[in-house]
N, C-alpha and C. Protein backbone atom coordinates (compact mmCIF):
# COMPACT_ATOMS: atom_id res chain seq x y z
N UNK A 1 97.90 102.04 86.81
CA UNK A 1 99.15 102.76 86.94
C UNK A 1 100.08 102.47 85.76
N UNK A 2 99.92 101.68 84.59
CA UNK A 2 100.23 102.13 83.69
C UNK A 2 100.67 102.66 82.66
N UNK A 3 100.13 103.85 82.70
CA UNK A 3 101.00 105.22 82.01
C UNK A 3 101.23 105.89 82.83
N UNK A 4 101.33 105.75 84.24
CA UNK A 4 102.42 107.06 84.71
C UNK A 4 101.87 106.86 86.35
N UNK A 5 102.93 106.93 86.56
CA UNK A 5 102.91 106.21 88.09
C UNK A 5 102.95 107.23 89.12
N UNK A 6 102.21 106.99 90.41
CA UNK A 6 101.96 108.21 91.48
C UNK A 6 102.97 108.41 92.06
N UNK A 7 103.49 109.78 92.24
CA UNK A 7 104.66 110.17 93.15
C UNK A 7 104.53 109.86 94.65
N UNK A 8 105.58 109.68 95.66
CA UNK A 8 105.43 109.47 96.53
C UNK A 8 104.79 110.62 97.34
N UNK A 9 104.91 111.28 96.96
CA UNK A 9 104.06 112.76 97.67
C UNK A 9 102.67 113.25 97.30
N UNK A 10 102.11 112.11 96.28
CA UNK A 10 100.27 112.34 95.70
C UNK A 10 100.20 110.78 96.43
N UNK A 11 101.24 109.96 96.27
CA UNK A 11 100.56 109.02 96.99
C UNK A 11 100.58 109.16 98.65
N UNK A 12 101.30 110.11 99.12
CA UNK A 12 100.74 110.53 100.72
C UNK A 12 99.75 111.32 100.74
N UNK A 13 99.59 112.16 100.02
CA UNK A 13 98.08 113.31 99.86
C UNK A 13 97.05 112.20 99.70
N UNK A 14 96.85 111.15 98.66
CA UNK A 14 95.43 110.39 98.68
C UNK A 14 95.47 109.33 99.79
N UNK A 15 96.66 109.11 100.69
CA UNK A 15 96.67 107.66 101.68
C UNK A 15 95.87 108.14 102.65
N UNK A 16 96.27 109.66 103.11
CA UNK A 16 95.89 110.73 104.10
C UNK A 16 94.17 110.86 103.89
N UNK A 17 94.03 110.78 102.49
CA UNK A 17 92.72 111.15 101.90
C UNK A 17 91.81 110.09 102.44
N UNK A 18 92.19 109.42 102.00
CA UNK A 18 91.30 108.14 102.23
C UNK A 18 91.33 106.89 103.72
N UNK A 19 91.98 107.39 104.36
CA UNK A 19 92.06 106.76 105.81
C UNK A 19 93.01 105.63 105.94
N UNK A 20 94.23 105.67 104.91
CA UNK A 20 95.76 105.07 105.26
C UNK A 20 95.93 104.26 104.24
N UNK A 21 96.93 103.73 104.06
CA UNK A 21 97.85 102.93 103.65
C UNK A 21 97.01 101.84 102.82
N UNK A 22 96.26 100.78 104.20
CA UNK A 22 95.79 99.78 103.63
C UNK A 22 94.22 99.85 102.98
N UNK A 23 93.72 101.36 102.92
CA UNK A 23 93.03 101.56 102.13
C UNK A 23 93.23 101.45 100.66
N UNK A 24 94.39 101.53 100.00
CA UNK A 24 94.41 101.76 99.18
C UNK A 24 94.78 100.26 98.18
N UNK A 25 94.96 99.52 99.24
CA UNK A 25 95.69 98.12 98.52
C UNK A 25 94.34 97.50 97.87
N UNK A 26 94.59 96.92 96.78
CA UNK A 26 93.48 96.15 96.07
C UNK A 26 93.71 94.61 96.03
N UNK A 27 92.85 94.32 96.86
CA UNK A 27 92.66 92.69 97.72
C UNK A 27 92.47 91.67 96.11
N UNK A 28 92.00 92.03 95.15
CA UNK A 28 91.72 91.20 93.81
C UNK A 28 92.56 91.80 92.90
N UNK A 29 94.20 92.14 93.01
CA UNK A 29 94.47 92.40 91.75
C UNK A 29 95.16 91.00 91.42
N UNK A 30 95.75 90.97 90.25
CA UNK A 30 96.33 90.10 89.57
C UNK A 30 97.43 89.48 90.32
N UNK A 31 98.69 90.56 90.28
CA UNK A 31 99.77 89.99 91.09
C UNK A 31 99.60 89.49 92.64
N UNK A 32 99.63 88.46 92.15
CA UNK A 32 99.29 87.88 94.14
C UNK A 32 100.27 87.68 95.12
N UNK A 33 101.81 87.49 94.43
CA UNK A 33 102.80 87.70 95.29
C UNK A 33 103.17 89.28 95.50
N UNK A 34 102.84 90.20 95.06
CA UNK A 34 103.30 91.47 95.40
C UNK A 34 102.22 91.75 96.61
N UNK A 35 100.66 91.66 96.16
CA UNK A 35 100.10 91.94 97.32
C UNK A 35 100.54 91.16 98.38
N UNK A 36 100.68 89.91 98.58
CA UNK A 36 101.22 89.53 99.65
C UNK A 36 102.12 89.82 100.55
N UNK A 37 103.82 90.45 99.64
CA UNK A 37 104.70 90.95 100.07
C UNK A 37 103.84 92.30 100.77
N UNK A 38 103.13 93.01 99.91
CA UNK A 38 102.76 94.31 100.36
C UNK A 38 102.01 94.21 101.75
N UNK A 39 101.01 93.21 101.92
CA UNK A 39 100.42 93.04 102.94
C UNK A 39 100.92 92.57 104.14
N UNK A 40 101.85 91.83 104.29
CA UNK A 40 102.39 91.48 105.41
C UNK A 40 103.78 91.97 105.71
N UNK A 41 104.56 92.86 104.87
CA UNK A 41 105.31 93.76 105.47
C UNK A 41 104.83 94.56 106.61
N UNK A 42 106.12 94.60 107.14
CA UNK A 42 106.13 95.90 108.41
C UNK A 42 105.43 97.17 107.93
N UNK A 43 104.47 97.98 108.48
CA UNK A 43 104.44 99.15 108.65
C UNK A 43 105.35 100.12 107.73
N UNK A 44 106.84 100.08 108.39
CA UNK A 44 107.41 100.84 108.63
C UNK A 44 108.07 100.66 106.83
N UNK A 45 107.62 99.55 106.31
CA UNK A 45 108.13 99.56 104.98
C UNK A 45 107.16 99.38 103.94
N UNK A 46 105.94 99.72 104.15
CA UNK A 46 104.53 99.11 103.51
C UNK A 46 104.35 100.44 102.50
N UNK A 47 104.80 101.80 102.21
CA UNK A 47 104.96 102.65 101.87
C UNK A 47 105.54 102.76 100.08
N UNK A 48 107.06 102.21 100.95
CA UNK A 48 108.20 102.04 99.70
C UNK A 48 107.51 100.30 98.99
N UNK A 49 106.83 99.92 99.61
CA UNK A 49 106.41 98.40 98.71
C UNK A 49 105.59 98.73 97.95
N UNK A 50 105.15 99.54 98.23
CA UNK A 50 103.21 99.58 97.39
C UNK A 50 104.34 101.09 96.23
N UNK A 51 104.98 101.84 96.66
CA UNK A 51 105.16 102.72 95.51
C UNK A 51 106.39 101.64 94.34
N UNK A 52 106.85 100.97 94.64
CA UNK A 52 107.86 100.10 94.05
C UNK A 52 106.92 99.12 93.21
N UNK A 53 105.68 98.73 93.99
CA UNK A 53 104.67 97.84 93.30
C UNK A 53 103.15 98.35 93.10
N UNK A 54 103.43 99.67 92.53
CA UNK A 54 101.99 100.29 91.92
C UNK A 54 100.98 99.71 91.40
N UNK A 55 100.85 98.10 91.02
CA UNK A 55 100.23 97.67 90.08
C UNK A 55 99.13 96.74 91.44
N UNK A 56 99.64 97.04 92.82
CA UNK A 56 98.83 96.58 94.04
C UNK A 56 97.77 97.54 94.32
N UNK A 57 98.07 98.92 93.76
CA UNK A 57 97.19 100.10 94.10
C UNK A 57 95.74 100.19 93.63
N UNK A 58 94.79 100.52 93.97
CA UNK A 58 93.90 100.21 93.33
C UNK A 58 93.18 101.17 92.76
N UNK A 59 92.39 101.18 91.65
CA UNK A 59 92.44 102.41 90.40
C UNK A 59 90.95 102.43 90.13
N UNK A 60 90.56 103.35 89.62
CA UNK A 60 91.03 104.84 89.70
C UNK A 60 91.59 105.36 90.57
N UNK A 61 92.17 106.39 90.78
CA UNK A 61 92.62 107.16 91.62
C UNK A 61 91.96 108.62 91.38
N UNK A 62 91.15 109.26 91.78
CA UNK A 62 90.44 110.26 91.71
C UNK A 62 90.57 111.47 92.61
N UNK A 63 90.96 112.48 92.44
CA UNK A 63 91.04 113.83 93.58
C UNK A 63 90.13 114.25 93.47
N UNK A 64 89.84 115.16 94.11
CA UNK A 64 88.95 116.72 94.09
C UNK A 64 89.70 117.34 94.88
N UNK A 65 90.49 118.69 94.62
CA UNK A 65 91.19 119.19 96.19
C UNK A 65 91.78 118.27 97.04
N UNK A 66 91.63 118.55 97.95
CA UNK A 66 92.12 117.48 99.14
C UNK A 66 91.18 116.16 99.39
N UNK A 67 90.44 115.75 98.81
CA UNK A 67 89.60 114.99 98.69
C UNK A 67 90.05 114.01 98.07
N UNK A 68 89.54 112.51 97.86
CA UNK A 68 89.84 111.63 97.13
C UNK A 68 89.50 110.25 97.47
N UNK A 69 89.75 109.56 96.25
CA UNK A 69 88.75 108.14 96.34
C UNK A 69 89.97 107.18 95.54
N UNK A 70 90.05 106.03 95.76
CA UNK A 70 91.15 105.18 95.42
C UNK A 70 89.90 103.79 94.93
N UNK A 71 89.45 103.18 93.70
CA UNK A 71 88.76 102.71 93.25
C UNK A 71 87.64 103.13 92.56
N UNK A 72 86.68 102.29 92.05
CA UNK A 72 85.16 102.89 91.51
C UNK A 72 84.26 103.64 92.66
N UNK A 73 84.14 104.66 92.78
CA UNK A 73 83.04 105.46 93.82
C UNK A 73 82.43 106.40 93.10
N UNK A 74 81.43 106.17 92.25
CA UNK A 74 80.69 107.56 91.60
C UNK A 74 79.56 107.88 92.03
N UNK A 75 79.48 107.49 93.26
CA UNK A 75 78.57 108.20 94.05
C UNK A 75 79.17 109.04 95.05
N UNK A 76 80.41 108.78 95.42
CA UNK A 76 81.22 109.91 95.92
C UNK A 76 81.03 110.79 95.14
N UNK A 77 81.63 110.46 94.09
CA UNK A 77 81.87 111.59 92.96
C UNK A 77 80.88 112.34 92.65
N UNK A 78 79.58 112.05 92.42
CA UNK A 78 78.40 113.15 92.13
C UNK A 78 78.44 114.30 93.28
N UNK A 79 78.90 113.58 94.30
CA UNK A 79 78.81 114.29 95.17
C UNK A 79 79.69 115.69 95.73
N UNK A 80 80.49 115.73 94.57
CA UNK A 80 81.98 116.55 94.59
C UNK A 80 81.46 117.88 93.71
N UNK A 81 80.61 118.37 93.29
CA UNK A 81 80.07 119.30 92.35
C UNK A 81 80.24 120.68 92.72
């Protein structure tokens, strides 16, 4: 995330995509106090943490349509043709 960070409205299209929220958190990134904060927040604020701390998200981030994959899956991906 980088060069250019997901809007809160692609990051509800891929959370939706991929079966929620804590799909998308990446258990081995670097920052270990953000995932933490991110992980044991409430619900109700786990949203605005992870878009405030993009660098918890885990990447690639890949569409097809309404489709989508949040990490390495290129066997999903062949499968998108």
């Amino acid at each position: 995330m980088s060069e250019k960070e997901i809007s809160k409205g692609e990051f509800r299209s891929v959370s939706q995509a991929v079966g929620g929220i804590n799909a998308m958190i990446n258990e081995s990134c670097k920052d270990k106090d953000a995932l933490t904060l991110v992980k044991y927040i409430s619900e109700d604020e786990r949203e605005e943490k992870l878009l405030a701390n993009q660098q918890v998200i885990k990447t690639p981030i890949v569409r097809n349509g309404k489709q989508a994959t949040v990490g390495y899956a290129s066997e999903v991906w062949k499968g998108w043709s």
